[in-house]
N, C-alpha and C. Protein backbone atom coordinates (compact mmCIF):
# COMPACT_ATOMS: atom_id res chain seq x y z
N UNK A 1 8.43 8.29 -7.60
CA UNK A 1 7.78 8.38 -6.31
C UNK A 1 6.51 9.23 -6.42
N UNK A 2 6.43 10.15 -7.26
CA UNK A 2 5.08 11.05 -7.38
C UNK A 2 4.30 10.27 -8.14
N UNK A 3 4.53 9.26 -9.15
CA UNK A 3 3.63 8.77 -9.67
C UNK A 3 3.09 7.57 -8.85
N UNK A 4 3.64 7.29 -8.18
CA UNK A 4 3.42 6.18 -6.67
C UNK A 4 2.48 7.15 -5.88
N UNK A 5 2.15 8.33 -5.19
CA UNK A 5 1.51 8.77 -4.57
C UNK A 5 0.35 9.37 -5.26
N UNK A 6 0.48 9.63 -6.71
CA UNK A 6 -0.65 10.10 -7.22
C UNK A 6 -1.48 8.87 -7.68
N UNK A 7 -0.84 7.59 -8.67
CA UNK A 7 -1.99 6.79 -8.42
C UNK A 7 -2.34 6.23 -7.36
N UNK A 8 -1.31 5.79 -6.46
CA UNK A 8 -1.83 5.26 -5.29
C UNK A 8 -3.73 6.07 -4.86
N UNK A 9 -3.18 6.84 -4.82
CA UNK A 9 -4.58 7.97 -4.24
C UNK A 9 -5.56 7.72 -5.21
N UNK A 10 -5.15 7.67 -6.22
CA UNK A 10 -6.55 7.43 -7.19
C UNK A 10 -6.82 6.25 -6.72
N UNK A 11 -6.31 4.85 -7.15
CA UNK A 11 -6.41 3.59 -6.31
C UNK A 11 -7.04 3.39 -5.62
N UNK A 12 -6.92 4.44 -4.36
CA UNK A 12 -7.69 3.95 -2.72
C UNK A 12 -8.89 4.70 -3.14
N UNK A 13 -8.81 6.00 -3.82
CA UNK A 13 -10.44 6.62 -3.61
C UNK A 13 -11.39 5.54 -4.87
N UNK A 14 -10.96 4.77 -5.87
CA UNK A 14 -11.92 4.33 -6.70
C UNK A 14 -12.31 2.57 -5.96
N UNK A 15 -11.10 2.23 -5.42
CA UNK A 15 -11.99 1.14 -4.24
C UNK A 15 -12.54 1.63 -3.01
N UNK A 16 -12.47 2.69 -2.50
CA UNK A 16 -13.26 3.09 -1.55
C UNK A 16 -14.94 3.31 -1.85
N UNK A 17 -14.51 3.69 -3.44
CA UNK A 17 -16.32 3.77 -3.84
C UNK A 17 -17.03 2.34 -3.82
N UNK A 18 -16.33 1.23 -4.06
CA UNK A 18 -16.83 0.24 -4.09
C UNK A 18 -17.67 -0.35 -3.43
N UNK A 19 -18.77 -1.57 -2.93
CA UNK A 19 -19.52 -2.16 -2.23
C UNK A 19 -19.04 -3.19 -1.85
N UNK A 20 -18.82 -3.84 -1.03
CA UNK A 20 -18.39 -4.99 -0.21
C UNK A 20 -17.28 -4.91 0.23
N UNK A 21 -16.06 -3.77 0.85
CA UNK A 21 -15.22 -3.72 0.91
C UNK A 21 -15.31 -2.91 2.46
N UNK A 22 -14.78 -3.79 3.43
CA UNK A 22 -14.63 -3.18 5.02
C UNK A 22 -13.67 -1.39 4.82
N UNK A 23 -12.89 -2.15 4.48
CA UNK A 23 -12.08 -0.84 4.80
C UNK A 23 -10.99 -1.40 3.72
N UNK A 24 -10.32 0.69 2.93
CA UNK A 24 -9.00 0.91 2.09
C UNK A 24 -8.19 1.39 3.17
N UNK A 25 -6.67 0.89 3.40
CA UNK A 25 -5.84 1.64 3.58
C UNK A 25 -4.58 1.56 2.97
N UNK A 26 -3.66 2.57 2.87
CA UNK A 26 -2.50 2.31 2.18
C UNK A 26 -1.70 3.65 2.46
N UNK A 27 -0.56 3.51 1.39
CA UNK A 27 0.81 4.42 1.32
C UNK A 27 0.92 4.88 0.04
N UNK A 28 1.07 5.40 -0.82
CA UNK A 28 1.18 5.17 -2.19
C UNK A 28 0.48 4.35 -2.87
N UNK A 29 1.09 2.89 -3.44
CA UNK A 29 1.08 2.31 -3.98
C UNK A 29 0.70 0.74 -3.11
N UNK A 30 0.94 1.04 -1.87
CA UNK A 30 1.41 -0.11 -0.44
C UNK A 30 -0.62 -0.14 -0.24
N UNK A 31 -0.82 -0.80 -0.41
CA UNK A 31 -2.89 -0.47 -0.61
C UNK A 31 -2.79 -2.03 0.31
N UNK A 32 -3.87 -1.82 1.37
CA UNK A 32 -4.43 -3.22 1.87
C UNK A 32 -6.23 -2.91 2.07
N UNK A 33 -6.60 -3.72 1.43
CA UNK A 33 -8.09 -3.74 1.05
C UNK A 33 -8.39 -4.92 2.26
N UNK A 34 -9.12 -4.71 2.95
CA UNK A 34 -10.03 -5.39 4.00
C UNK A 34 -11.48 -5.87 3.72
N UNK A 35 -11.86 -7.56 3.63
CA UNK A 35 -13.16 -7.67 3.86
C UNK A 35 -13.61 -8.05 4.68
N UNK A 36 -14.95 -8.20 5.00
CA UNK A 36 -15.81 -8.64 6.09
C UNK A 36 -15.71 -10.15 6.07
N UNK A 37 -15.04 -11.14 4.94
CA UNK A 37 -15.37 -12.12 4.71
C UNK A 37 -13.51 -12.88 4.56
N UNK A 38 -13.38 -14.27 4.64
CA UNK A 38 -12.38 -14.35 4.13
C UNK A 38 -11.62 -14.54 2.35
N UNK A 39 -10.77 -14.29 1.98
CA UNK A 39 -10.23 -13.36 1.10
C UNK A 39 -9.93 -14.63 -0.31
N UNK A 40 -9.42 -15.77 0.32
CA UNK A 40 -8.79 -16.79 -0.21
C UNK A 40 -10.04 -17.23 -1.82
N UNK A 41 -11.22 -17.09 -1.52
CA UNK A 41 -11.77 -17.48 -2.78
C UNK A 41 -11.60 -16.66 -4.32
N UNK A 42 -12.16 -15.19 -3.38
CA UNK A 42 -12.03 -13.61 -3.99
C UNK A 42 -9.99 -13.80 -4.62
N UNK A 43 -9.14 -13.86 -3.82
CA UNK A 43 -7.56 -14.05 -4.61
C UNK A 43 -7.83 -15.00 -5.92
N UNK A 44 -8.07 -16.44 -5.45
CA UNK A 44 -8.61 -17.52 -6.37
C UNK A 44 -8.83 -16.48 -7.85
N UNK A 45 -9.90 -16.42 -7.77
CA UNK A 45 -10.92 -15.30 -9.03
C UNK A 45 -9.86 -14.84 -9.87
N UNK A 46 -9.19 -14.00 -8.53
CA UNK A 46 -8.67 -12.80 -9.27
C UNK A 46 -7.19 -13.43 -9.91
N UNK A 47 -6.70 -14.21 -9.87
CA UNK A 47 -5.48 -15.28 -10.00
C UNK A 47 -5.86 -15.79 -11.37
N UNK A 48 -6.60 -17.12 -11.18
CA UNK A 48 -6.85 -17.34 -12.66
C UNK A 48 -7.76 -17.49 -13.41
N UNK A 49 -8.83 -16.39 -13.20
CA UNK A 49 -9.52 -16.04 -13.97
C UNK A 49 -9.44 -14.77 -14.46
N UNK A 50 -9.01 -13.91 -13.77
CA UNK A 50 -8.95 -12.36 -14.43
C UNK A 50 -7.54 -12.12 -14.31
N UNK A 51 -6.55 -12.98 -14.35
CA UNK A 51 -4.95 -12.83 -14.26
C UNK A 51 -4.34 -11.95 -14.02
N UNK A 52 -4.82 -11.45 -12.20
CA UNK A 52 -4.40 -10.31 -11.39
C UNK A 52 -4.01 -11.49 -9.86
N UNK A 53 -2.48 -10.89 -10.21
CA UNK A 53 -1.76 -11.37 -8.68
C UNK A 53 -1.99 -10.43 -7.34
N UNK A 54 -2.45 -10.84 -6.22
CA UNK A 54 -2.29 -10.10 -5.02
C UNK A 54 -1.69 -11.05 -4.15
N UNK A 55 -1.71 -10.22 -3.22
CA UNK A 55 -0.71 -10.79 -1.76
C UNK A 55 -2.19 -10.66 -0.65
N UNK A 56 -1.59 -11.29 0.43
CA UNK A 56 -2.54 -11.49 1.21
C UNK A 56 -2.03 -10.97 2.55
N UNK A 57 -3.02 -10.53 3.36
CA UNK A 57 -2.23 -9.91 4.73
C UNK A 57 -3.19 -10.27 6.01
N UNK A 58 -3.17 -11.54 6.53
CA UNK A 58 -3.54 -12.36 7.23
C UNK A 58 -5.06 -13.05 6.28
N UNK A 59 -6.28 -13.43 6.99
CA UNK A 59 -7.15 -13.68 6.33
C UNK A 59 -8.34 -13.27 5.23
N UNK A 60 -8.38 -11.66 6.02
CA UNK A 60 -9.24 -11.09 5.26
C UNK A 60 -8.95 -9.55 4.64
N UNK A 61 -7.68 -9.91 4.43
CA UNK A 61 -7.23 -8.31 3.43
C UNK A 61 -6.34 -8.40 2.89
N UNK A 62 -6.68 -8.16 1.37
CA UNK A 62 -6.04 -8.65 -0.26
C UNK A 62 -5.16 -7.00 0.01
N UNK A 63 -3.74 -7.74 -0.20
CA UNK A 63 -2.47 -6.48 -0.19
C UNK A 63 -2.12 -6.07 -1.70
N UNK A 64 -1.97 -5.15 -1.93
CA UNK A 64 -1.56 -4.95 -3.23
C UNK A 64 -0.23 -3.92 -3.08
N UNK A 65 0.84 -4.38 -4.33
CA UNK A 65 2.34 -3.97 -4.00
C UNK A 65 2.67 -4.43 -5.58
N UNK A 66 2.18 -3.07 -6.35
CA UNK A 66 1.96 -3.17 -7.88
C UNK A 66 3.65 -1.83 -8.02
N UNK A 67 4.22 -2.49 -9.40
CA UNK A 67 5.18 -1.66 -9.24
C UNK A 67 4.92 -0.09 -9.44
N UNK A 68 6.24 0.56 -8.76
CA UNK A 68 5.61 2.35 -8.81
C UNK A 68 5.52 3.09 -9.96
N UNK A 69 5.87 2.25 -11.13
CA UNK A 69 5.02 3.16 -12.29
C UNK A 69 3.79 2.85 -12.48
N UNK A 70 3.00 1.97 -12.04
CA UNK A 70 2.18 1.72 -12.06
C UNK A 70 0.99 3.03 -12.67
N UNK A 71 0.38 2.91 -14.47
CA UNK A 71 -0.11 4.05 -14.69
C UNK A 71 -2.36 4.12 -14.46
N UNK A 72 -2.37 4.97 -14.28
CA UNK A 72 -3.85 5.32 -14.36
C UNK A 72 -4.85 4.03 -15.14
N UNK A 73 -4.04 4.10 -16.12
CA UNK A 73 -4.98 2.85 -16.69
C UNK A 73 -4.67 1.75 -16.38
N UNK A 74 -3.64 1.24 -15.64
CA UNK A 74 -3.53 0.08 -15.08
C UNK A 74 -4.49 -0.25 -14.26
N UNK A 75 -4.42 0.98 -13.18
CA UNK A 75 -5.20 1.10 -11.74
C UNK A 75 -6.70 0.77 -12.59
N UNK A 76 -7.28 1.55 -13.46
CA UNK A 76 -8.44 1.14 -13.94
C UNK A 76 -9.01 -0.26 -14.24
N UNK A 77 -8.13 -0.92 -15.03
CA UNK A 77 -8.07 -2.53 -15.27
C UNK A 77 -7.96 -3.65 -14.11
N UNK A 78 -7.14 -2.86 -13.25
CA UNK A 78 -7.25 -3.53 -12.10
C UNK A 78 -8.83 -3.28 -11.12
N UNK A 79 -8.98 -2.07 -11.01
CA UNK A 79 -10.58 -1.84 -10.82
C UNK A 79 -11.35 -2.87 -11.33
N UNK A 80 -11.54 -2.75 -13.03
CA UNK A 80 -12.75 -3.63 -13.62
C UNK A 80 -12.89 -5.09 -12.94
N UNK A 81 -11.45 -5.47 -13.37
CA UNK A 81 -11.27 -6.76 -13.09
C UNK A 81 -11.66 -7.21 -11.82
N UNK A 82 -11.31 -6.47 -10.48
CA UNK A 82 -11.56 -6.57 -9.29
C UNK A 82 -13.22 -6.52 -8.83
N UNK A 83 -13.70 -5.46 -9.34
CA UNK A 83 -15.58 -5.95 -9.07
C UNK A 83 -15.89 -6.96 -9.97
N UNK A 84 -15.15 -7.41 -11.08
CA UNK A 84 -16.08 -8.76 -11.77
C UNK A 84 -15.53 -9.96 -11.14
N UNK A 85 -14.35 -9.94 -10.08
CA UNK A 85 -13.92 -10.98 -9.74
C UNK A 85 -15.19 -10.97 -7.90
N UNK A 86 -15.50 -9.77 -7.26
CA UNK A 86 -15.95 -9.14 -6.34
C UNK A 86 -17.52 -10.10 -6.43
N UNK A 87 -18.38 -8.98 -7.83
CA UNK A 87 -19.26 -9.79 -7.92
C UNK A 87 -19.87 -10.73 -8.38
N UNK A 88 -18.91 -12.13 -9.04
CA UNK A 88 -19.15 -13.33 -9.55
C UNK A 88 -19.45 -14.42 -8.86
C-alpha cells in the first residue's frame, strides 16, 4: 500500500508536467487523466503500438489501474511511452 501511494504521487506529478492534458486526478495508483479531446485514438496508440493497456472512463479520460507494486521505473516507461503515443 505505501508503494501504491508513493508511486502513485510520482505518477500524477510527472503527467501533470505534461502538455495536452486537461486535468490528473487519482488515489494512489487509481490515476484518471482527462483530455480536452476524445481519448479513443490516443488508447488506439497506446494499445498497439507502444503495448500499454488503459481503461477508459467515459469519453475523454484514459483510467489507469496498474498493479500496486507497480515500481518507479515502470511509472517512467509508462511516461515515455505515453508522450510518444501523446505526440504522434
Amino acid at each position: 500500500v505505501e508503494n501504491a501511494a508513493s508511486v502513485g504521487n510520482y505518477l500524477i506529478g510527472k503527467l501533470k508536467e505534461l502538455r495536452g492534458i486537461k486535468e490528473v486526478r487519482g488515489l494512489g495508483l487509481m490515476i484518471g487523466i482527462e483530455m480536452d479531446d476524445p481519448v479513443k485514438e490516443l488508447r488506439n496508440k497506446l494499445l498497439f503500438e507502444h503495448k500499454v493497456f488503459t481503461g477508459a472512463s467515459g469519453t475523454n479520460i484514459i483510467r489507469l489501474l496498474p498493479p500496486l507494486n507497480l515500481s518507479k521505473q515502470d511509472a517512467d516507461l509508462f511516461i515515455t511511452r505515453f508522450k510518444q503515443a501523446l505526440h504522434s
